[in-house]
N, C-alpha and C. Protein backbone atom coordinates (compact mmCIF):
# COMPACT_ATOMS: atom_id res chain seq x y z
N UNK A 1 -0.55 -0.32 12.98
CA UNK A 1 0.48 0.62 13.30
C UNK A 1 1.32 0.97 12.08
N UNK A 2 1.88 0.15 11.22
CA UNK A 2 2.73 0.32 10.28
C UNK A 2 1.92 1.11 9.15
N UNK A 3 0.43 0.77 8.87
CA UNK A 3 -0.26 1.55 8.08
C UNK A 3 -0.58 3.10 8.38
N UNK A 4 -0.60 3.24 9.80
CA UNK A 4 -0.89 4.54 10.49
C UNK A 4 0.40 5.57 10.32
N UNK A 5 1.85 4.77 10.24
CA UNK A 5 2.93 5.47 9.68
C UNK A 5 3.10 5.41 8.24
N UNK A 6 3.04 4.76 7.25
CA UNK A 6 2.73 4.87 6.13
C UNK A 6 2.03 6.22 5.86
N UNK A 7 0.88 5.93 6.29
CA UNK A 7 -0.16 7.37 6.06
C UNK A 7 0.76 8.76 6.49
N UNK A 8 1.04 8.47 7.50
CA UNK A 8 1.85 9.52 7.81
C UNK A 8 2.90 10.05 7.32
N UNK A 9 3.72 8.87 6.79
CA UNK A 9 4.79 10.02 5.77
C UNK A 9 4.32 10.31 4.61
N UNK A 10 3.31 9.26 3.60
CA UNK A 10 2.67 10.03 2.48
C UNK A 10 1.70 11.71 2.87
N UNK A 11 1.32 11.62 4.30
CA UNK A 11 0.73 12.81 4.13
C UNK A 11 1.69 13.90 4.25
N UNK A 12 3.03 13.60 4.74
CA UNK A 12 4.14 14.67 5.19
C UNK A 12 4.77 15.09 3.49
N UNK A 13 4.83 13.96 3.21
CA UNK A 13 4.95 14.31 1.85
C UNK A 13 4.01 14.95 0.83
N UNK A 14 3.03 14.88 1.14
CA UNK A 14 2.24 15.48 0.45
C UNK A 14 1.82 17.03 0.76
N UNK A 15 2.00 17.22 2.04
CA UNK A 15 2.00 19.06 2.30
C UNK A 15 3.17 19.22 2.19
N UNK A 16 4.71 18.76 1.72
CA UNK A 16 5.84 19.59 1.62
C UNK A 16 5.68 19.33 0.09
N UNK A 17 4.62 18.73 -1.02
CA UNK A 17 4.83 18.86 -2.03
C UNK A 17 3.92 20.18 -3.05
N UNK A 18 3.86 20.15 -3.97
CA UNK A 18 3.97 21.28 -5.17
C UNK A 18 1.83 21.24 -4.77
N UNK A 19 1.17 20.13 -4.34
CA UNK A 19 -0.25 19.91 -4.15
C UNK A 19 -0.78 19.58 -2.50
N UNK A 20 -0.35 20.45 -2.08
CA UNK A 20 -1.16 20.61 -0.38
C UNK A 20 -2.76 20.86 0.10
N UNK A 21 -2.62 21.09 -1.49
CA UNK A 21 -4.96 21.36 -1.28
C UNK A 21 -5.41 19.89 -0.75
N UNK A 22 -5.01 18.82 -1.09
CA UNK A 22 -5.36 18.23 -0.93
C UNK A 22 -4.70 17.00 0.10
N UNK A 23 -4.57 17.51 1.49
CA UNK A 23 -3.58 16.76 2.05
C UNK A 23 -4.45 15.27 2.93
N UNK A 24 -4.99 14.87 3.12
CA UNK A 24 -5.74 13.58 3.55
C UNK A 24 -6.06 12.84 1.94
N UNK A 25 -6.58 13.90 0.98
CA UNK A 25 -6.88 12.41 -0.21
C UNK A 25 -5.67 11.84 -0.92
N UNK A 26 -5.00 12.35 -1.25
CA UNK A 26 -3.75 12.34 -1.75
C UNK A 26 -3.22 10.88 -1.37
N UNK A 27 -2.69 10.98 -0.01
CA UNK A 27 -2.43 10.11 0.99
C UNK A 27 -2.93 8.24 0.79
N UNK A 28 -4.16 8.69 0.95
CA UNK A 28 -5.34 7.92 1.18
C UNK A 28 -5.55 7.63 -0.26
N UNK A 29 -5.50 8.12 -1.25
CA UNK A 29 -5.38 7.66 -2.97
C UNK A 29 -4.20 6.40 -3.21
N UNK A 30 -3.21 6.90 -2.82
CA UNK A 30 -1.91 6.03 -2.86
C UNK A 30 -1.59 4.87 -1.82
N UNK A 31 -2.19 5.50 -0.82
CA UNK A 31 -2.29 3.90 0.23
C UNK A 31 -3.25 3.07 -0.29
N UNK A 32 -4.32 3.57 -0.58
CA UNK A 32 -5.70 2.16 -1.43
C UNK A 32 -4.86 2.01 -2.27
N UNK A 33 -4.62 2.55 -3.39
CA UNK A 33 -3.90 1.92 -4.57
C UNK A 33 -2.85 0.76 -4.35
N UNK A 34 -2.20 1.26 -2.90
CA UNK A 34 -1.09 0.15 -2.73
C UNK A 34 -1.81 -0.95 -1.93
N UNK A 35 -2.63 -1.12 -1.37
CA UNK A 35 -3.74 -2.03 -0.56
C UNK A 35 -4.23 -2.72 -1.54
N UNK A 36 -4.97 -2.29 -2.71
CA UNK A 36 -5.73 -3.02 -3.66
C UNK A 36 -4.80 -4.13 -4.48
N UNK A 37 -3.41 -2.87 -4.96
CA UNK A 37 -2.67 -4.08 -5.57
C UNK A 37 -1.97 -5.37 -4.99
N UNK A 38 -1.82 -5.11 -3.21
CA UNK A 38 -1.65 -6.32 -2.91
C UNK A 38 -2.44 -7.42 -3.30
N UNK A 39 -3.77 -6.76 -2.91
CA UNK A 39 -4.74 -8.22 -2.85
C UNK A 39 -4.38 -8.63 -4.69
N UNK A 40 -4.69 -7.77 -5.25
CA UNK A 40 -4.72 -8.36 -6.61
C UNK A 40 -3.22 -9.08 -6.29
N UNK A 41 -1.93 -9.17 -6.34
CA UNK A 41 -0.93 -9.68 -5.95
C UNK A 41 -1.22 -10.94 -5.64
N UNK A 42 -1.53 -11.05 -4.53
CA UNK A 42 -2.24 -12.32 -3.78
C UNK A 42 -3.00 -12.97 -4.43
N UNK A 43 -4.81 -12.58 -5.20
CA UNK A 43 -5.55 -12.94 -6.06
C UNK A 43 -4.59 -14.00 -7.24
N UNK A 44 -3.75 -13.18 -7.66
CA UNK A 44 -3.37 -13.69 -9.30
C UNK A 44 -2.40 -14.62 -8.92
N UNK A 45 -1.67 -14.80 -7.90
CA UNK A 45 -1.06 -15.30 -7.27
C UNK A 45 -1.12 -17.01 -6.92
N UNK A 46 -2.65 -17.29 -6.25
CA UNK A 46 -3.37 -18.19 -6.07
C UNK A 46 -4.22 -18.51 -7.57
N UNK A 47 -4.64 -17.60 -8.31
CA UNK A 47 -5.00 -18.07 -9.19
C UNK A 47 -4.50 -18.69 -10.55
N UNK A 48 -2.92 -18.45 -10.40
CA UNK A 48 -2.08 -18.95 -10.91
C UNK A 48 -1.68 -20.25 -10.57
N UNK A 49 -1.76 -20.53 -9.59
CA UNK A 49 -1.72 -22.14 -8.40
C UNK A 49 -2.85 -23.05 -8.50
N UNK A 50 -3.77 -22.53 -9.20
CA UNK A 50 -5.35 -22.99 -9.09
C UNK A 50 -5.82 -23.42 -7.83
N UNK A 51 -5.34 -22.44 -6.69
CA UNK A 51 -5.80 -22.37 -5.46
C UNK A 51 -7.38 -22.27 -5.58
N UNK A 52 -7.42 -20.80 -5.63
CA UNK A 52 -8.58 -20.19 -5.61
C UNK A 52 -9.11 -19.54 -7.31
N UNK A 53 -10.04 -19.02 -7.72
CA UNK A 53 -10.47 -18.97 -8.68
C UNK A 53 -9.99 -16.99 -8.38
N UNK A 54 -10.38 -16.31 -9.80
CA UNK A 54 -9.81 -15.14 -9.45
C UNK A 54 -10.90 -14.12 -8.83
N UNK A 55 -10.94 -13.43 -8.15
CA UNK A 55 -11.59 -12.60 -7.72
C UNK A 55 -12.30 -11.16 -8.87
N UNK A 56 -10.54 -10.95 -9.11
CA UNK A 56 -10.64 -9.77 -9.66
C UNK A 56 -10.53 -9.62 -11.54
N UNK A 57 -11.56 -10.64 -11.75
CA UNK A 57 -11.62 -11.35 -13.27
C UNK A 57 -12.35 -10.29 -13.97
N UNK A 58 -12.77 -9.54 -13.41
CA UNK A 58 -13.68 -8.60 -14.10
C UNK A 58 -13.62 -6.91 -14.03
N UNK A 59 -13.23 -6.17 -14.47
CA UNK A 59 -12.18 -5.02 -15.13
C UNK A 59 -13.44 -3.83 -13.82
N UNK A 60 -14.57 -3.97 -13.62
CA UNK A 60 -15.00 -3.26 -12.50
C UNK A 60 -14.76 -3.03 -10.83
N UNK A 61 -14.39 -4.83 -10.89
CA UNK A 61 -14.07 -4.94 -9.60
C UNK A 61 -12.69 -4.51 -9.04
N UNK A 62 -12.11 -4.13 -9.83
CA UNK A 62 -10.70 -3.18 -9.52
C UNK A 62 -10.66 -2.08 -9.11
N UNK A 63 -11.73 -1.05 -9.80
CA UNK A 63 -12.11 0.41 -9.52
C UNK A 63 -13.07 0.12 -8.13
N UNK A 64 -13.96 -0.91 -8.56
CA UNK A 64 -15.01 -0.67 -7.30
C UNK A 64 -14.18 -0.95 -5.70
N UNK A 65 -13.29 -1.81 -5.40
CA UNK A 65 -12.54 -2.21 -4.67
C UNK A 65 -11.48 -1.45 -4.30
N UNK A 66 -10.98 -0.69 -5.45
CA UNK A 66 -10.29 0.91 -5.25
C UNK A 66 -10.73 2.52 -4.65
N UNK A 67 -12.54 2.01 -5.13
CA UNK A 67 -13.16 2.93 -4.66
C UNK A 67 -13.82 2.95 -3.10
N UNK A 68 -13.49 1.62 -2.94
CA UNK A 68 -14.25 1.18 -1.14
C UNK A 68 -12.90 1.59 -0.52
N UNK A 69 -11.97 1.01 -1.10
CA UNK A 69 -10.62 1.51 -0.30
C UNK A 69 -10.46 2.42 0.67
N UNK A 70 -10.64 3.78 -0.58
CA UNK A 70 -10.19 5.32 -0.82
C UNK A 70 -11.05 5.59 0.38
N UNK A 71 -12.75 5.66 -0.01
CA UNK A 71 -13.56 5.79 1.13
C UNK A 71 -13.37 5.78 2.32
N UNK A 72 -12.94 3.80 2.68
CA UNK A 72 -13.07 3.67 4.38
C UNK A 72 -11.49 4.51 4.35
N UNK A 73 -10.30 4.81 4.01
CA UNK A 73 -9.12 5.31 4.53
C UNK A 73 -9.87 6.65 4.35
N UNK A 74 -10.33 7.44 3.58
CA UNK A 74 -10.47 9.12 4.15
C UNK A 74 -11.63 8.79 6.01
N UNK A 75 -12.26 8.23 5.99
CA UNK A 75 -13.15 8.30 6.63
C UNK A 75 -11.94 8.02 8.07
N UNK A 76 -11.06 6.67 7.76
CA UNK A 76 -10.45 6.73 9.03
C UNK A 76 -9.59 7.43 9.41
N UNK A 77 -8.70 8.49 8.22
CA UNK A 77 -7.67 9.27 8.74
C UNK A 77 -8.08 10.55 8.77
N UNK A 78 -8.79 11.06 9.75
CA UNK A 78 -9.82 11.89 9.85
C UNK A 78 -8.59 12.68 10.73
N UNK A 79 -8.40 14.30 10.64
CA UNK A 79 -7.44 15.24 10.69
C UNK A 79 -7.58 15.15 12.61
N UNK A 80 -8.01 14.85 13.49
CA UNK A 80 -8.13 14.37 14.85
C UNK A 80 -7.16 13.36 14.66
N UNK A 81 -8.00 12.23 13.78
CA UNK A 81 -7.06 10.84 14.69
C UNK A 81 -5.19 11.22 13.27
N UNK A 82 -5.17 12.07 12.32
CA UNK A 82 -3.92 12.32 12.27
C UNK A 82 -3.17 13.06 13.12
N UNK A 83 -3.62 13.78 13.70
CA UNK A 83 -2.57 14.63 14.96
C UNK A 83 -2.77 13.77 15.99
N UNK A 84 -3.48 12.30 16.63
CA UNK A 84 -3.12 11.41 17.06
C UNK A 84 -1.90 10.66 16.75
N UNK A 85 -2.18 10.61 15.58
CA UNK A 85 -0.98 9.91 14.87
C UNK A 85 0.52 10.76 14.91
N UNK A 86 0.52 11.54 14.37
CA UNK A 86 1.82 12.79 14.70
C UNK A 86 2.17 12.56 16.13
N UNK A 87 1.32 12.71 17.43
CA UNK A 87 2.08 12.92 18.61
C UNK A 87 2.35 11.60 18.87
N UNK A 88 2.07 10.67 18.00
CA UNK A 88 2.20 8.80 19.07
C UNK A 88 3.22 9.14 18.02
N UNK A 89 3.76 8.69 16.88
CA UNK A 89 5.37 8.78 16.43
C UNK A 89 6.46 10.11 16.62
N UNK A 90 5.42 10.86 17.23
CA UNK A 90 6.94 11.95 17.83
C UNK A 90 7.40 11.33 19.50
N UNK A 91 6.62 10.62 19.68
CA UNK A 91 7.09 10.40 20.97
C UNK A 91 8.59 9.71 21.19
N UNK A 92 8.90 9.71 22.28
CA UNK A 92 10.73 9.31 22.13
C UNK A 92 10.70 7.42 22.09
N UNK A 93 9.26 7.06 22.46
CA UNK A 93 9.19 5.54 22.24
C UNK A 93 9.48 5.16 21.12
N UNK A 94 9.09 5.70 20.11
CA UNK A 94 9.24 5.48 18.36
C UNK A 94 10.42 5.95 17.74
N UNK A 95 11.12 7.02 18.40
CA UNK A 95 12.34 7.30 17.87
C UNK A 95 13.26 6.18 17.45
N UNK A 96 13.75 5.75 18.46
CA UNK A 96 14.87 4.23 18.00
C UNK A 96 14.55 3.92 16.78
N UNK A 97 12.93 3.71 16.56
CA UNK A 97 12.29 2.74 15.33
C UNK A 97 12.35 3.83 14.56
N UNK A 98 12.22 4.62 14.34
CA UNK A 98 12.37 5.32 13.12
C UNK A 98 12.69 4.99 11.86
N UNK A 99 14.06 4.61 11.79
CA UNK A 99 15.01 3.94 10.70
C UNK A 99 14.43 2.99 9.99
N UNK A 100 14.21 2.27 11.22
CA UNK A 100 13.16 0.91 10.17
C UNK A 100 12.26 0.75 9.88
N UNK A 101 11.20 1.81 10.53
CA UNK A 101 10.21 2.03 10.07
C UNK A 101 10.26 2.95 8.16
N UNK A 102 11.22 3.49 8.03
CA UNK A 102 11.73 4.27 7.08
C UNK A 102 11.95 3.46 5.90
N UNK A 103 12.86 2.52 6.68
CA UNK A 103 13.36 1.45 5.57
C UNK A 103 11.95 0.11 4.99
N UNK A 104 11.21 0.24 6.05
CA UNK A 104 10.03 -0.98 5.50
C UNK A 104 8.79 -0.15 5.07
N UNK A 105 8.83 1.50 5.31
CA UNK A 105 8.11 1.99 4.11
C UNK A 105 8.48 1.85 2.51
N UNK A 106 9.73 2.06 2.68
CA UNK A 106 10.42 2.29 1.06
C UNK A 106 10.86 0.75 0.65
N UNK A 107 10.64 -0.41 1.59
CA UNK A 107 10.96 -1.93 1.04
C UNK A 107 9.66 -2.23 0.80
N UNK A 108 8.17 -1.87 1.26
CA UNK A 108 6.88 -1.86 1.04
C UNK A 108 6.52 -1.35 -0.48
N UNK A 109 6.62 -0.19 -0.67
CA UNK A 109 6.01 0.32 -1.79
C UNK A 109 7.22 0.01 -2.97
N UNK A 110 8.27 -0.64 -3.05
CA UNK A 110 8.78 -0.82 -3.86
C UNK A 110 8.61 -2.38 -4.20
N UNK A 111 8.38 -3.28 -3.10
CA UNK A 111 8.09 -4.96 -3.39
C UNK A 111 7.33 -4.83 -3.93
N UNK A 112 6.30 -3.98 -3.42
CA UNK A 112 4.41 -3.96 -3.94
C UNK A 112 4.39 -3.86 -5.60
N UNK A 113 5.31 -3.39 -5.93
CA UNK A 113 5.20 -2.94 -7.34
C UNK A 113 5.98 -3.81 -8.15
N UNK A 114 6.66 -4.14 -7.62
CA UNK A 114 8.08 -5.35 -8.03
C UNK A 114 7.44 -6.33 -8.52
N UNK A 115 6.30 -7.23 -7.24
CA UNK A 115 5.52 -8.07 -7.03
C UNK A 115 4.80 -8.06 -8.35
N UNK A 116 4.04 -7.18 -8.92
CA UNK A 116 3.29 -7.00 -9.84
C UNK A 116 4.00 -7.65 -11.10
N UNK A 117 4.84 -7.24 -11.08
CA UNK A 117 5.41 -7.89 -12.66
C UNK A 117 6.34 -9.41 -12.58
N UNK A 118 6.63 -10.02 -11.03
CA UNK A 118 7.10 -11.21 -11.09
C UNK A 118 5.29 -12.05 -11.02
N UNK A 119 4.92 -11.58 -10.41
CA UNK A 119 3.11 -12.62 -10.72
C UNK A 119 3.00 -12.56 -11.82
N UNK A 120 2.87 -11.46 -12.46
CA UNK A 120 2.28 -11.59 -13.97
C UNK A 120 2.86 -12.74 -15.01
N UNK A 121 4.40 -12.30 -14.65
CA UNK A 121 4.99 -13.42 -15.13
C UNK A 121 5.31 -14.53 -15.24
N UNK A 122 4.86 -14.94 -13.87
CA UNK A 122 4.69 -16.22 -13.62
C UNK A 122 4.50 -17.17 -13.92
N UNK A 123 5.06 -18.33 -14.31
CA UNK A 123 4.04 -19.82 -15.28
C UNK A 123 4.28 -20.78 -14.13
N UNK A 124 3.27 -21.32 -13.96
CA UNK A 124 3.30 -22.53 -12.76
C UNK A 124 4.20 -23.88 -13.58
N UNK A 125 4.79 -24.43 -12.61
CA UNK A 125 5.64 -25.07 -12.51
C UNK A 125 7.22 -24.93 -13.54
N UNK A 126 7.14 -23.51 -13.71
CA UNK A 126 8.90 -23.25 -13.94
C UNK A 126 9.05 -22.42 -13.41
N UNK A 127 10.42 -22.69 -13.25
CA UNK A 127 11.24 -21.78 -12.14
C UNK A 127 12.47 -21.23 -13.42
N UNK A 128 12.39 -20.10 -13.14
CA UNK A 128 13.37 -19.40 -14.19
C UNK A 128 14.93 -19.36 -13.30
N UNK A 129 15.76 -19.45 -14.01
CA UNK A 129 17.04 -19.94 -13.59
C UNK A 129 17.77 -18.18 -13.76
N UNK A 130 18.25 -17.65 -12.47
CA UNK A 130 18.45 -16.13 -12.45
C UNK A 130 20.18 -16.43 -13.02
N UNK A 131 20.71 -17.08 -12.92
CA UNK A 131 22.59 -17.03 -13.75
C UNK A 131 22.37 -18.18 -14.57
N UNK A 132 22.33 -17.81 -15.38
CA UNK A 132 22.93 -18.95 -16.52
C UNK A 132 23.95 -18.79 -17.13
């Protein structure tokens, strides 16, 4: 559900922007991108822990995993099941939620990216001291 609104305001955004030719890839470009970098998130994450070993150790499997993404999301937000999508969040059930749905799009794509540069930075077993 939360991904099905996601999609939905990147695609709203994307026909009120300056590039409407392309209103499903667009969308579907920027949601994989934000899908992939979780996992990498997660990946480097654990592999920083010496959980798990890294997945994404090898500079192909980023694009190729970007490129399965892109795929299965055009294939599932197919212009039917988006005007599915339009009439299930216009309905007055979803209204209330609106707001927070609003607010955990824009707390989503901004952690997602946040995330990226506290993993990277990361050194196992220190903890960086935020007031000194």
């Amino acid at each position: 559900m939360i991904f099905d609104y996601f999609f939905l305001k990147l695609y709203n955004g994307t026909l009120k922007s300056s590039m409407p030719e392309f209103p499903r890839a667009l969308p579907s470009l920027v949601l994989s991108l934000t899908i992939v970098v979780n996992l990498m998130i997660i990946d480097g994450f654990l592999a920083k822990l010496d959980i798990l070993p890294s997945v994404f150790f090898h500079k192909y499997t980023v694009v190729i995993s970007l490129i399965i993404m892109f795929i299965f999301l055009l294939l599932r937000y197919k212009n039917k099941r988006i005007a599915e999508i339009k009439i299930k969040f216009a309905s007055d059930e979803f209204k209330p939620r609106k707001k927070i749905l609003n607010i955990a799009f824009v707390l989503y794509l901004v952690l997602t990216y946040i995330l990226v540069f506290l993993v990277a930075s990361y050194k196992p077993g220190y903890l960086p001291k935020l007031f000194d």
